[in-house]
PDB file of N, CA and C in Angstrom:
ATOM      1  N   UNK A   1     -59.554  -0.695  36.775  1.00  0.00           N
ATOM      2  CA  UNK A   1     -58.605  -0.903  35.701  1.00  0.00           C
ATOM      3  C   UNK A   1     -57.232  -1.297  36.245  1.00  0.00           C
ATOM      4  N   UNK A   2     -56.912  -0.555  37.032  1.00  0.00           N
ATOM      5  CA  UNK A   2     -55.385  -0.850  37.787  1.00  0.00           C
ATOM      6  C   UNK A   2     -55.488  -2.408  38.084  1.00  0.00           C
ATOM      7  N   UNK A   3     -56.523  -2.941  38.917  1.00  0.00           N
ATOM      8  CA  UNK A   3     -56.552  -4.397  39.808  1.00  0.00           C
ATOM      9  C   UNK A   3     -56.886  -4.885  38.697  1.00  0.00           C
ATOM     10  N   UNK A   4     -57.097  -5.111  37.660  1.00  0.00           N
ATOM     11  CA  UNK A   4     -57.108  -6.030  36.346  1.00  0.00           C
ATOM     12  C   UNK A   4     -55.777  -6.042  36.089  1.00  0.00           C
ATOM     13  N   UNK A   5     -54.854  -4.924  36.154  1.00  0.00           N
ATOM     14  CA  UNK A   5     -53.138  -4.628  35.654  1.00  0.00           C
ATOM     15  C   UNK A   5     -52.548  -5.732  36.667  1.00  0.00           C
ATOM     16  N   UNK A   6     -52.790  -5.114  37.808  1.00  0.00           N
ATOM     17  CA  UNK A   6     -52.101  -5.929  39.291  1.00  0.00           C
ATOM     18  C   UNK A   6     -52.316  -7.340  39.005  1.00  0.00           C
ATOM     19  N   UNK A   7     -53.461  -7.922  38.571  1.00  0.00           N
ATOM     20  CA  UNK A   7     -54.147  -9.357  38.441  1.00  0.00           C
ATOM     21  C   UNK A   7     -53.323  -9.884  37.441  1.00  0.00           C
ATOM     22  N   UNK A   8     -53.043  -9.698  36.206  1.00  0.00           N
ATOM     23  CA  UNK A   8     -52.720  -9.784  34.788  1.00  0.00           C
ATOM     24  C   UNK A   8     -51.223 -10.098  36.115  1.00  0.00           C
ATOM     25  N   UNK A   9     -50.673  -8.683  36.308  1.00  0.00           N
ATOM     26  CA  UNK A   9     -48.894  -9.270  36.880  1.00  0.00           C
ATOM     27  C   UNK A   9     -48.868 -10.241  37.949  1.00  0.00           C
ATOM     28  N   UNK A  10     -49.521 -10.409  38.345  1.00  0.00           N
ATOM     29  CA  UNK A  10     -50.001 -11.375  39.657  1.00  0.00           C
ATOM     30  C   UNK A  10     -49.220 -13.026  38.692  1.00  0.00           C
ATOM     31  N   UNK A  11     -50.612 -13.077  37.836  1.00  0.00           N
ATOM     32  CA  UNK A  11     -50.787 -13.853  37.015  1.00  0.00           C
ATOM     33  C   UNK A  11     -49.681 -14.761  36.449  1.00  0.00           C
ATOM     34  N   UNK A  12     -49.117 -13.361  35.829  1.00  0.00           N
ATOM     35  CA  UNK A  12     -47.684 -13.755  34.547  1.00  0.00           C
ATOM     36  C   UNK A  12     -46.571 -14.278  36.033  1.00  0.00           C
ATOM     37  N   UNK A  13     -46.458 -13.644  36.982  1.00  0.00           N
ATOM     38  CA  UNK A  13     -45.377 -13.868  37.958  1.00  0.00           C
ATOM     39  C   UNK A  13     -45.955 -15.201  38.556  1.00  0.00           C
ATOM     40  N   UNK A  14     -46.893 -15.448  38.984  1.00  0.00           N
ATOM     41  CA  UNK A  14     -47.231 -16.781  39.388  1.00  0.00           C
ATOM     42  C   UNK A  14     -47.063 -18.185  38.044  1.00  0.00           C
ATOM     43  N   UNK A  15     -47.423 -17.623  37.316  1.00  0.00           N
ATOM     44  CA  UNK A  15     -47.164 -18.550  36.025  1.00  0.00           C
ATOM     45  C   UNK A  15     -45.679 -18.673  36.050  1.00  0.00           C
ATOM     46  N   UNK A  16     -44.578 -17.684  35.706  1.00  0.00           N
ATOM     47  CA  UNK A  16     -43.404 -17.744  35.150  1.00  0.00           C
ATOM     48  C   UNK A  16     -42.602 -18.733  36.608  1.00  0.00           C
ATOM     49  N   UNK A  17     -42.997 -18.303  37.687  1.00  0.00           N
ATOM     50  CA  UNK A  17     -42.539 -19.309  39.394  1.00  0.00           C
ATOM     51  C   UNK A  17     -42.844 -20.704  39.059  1.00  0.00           C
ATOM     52  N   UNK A  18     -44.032 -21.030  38.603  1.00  0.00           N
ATOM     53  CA  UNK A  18     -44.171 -22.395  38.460  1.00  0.00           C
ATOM     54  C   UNK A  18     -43.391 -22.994  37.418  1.00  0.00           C
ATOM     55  N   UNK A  19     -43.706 -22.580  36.007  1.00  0.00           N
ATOM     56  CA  UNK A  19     -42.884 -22.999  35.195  1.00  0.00           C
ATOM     57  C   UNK A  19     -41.283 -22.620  35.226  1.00  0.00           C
ATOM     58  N   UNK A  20     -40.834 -21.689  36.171  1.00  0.00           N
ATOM     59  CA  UNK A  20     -39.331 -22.122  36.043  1.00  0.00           C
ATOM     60  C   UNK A  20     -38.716 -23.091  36.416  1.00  0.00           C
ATOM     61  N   UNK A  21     -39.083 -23.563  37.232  1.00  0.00           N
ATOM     62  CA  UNK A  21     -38.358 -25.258  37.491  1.00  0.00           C
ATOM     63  C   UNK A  21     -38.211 -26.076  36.424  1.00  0.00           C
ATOM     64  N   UNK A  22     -39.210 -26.098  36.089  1.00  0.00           N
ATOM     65  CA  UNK A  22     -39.255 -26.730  35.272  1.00  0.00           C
ATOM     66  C   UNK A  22     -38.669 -26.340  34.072  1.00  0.00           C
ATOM     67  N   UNK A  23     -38.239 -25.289  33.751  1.00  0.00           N
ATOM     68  CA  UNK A  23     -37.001 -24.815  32.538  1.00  0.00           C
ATOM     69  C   UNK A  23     -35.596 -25.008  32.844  1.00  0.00           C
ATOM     70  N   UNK A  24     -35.579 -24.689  33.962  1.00  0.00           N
ATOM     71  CA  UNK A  24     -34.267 -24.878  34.538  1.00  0.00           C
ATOM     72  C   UNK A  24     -33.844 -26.323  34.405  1.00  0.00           C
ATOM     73  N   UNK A  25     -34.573 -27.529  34.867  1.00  0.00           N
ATOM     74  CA  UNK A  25     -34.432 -28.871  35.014  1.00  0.00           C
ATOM     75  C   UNK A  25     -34.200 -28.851  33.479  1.00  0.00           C
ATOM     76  N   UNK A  26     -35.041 -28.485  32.307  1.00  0.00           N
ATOM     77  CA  UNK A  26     -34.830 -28.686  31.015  1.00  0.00           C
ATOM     78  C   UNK A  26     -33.429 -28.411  30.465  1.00  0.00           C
ATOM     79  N   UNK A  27     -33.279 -27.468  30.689  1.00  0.00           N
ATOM     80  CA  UNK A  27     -32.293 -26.641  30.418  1.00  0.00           C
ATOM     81  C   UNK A  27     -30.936 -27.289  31.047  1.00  0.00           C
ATOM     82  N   UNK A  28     -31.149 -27.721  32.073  1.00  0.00           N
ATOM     83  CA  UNK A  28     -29.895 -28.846  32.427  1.00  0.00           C
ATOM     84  C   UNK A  28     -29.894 -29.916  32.078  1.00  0.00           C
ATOM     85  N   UNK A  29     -30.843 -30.432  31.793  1.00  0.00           N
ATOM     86  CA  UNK A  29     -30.391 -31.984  31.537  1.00  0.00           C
ATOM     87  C   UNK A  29     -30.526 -31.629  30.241  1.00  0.00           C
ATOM     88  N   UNK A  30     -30.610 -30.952  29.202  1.00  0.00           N
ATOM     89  CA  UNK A  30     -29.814 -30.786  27.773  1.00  0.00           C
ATOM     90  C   UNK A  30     -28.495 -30.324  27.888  1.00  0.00           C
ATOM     91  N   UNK A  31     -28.400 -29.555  28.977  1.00  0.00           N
ATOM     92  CA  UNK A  31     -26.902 -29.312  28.908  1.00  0.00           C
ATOM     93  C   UNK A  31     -25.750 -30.430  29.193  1.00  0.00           C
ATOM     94  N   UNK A  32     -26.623 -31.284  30.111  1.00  0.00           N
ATOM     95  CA  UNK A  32     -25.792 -32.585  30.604  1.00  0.00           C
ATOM     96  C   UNK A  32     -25.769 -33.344  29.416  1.00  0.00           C
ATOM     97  N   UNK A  33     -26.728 -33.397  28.636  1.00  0.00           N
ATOM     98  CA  UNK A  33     -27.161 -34.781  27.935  1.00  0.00           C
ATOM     99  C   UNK A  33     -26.302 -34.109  25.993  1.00  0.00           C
ATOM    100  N   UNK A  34     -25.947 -32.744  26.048  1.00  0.00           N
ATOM    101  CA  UNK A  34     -24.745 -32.208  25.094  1.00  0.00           C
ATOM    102  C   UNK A  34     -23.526 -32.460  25.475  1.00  0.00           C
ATOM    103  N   UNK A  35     -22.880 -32.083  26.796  1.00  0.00           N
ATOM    104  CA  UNK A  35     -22.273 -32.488  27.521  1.00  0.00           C
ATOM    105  C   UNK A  35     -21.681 -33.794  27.248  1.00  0.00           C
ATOM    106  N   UNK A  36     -22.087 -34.565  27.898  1.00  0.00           N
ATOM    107  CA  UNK A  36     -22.411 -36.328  27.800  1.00  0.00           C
ATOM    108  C   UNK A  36     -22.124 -36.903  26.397  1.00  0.00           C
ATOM    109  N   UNK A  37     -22.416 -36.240  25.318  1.00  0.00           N
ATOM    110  CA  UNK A  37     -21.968 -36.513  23.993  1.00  0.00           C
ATOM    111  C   UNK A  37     -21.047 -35.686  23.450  1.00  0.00           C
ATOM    112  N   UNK A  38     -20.739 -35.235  23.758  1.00  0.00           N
ATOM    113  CA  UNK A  38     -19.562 -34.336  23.465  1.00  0.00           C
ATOM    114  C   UNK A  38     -18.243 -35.110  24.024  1.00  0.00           C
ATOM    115  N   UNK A  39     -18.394 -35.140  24.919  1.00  0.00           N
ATOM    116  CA  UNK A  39     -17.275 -36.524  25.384  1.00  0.00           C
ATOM    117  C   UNK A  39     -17.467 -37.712  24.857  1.00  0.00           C
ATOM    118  N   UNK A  40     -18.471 -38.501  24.844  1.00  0.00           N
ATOM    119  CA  UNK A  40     -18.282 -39.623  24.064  1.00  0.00           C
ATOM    120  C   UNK A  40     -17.808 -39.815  22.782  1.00  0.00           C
ATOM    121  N   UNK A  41     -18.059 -38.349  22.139  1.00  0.00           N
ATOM    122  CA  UNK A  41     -17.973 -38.519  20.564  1.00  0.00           C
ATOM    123  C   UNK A  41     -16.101 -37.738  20.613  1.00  0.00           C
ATOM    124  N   UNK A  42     -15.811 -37.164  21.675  1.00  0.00           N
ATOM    125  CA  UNK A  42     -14.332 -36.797  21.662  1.00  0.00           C
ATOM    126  C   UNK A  42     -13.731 -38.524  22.376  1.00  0.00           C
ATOM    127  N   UNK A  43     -13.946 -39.021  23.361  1.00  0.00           N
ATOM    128  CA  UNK A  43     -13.377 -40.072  23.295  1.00  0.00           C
ATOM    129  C   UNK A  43     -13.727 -41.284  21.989  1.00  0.00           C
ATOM    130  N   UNK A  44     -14.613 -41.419  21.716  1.00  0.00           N
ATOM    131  CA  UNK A  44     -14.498 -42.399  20.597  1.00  0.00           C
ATOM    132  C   UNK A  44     -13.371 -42.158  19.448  1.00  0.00           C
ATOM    133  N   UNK A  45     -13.630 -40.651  18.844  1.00  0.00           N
ATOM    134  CA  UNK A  45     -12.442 -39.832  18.104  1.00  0.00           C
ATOM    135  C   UNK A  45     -10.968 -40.516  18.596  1.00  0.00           C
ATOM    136  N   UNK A  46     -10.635 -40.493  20.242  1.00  0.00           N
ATOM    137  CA  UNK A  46      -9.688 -40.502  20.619  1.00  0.00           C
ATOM    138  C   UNK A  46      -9.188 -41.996  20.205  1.00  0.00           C
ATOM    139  N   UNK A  47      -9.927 -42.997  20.394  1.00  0.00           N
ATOM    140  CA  UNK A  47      -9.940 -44.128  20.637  1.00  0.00           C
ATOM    141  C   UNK A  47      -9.866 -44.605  19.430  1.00  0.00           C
ATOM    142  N   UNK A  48     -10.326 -44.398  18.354  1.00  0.00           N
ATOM    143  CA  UNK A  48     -10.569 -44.490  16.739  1.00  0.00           C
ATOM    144  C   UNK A  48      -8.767 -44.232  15.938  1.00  0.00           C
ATOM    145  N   UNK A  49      -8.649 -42.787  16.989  1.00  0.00           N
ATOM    146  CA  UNK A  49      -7.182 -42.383  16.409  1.00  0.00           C
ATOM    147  C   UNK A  49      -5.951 -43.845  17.053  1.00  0.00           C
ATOM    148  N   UNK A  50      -6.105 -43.746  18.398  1.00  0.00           N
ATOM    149  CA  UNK A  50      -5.428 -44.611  18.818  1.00  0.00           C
ATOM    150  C   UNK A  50      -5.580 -46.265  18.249  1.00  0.00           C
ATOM    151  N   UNK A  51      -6.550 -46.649  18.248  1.00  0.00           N
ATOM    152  CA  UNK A  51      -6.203 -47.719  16.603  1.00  0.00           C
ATOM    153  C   UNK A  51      -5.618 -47.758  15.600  1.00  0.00           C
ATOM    154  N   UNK A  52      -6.334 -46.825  15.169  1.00  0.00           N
ATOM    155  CA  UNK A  52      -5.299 -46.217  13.754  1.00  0.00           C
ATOM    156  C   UNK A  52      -3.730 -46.252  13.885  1.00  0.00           C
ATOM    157  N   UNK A  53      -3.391 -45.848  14.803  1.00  0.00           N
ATOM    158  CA  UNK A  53      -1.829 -45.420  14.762  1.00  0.00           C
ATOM    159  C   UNK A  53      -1.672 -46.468  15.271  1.00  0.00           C
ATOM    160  N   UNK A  54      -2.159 -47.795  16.396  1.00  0.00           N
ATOM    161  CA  UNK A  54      -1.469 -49.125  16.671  1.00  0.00           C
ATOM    162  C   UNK A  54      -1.971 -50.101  15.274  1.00  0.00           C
ATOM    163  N   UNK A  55      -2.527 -49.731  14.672  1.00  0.00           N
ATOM    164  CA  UNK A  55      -2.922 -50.662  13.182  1.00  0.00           C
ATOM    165  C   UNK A  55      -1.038 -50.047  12.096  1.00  0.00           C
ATOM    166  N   UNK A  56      -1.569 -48.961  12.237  1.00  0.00           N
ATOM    167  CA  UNK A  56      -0.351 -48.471  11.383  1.00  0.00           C
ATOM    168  C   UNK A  56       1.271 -48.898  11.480  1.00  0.00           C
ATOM    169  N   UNK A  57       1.392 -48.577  13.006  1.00  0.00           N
ATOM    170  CA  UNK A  57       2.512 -49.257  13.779  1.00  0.00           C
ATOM    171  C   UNK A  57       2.743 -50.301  13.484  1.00  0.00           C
ATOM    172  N   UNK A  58       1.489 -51.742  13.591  1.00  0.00           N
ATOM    173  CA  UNK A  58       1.885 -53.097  13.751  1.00  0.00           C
ATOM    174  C   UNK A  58       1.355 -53.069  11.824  1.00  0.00           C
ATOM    175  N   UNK A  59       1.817 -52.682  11.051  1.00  0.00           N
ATOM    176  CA  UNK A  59       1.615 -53.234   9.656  1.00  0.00           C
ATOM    177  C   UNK A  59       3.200 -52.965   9.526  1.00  0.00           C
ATOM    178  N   UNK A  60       3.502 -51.435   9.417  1.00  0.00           N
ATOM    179  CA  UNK A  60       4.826 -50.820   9.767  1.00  0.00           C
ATOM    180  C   UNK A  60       6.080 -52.411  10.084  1.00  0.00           C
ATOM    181  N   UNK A  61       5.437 -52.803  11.285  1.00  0.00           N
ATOM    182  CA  UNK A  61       6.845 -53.355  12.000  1.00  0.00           C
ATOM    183  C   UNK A  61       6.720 -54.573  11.170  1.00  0.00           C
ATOM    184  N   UNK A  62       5.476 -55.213  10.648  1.00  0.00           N
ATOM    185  CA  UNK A  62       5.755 -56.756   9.917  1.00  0.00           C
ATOM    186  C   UNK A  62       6.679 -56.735   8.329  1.00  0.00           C
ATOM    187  N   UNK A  63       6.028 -55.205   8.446  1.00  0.00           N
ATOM    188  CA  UNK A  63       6.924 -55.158   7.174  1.00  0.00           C
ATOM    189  C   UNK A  63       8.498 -54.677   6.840  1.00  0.00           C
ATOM    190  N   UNK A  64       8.644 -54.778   8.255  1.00  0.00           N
ATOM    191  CA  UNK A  64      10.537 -54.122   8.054  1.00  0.00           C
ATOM    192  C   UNK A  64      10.658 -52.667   8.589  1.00  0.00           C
ATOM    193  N   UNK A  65       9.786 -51.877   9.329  1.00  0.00           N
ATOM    194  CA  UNK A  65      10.055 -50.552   9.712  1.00  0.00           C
ATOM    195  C   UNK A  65       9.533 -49.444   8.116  1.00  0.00           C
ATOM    196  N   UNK A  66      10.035 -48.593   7.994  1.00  0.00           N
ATOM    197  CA  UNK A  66       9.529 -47.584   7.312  1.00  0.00           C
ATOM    198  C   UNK A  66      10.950 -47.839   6.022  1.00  0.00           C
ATOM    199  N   UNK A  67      11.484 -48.085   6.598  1.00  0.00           N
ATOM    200  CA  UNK A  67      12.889 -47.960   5.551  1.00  0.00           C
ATOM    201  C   UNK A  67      12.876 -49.279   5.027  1.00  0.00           C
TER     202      UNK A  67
END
């Protein structure tokens, strides 16, 4: 009964060794690949704003300033 217990943990520990690499690799390249869009979608934001305010600016100045 015990060496069926021992076998069974043998088992689960040889299983969980192999497949951790392979979680780990998962597990990073989602973190990279959240990562990775998280910046793009904060620089686009950035870049979107910075139009905006040179669109605003150059309507602003054709038309005489604010006053």
């Amino acid at each position: 009964m015990a060496t069926k217990s021992l076998y069974g943990v043998a088992l689960a520990l040889a299983l969980a060794l192999t497949l951790a690499p392979t979680l780990a690799l998962t597990l990073t390249l989602t973190l990279t690949l959240t990562l990775a869009l998280t910046l793009t979608l904060t620089l686009t934001l950035a870049l979107t704003l910075a139009l905006t305010l040179a669109l605003t600016l150059t309507l602003f100045s054709w038309r005489g300033g604010i006053g």
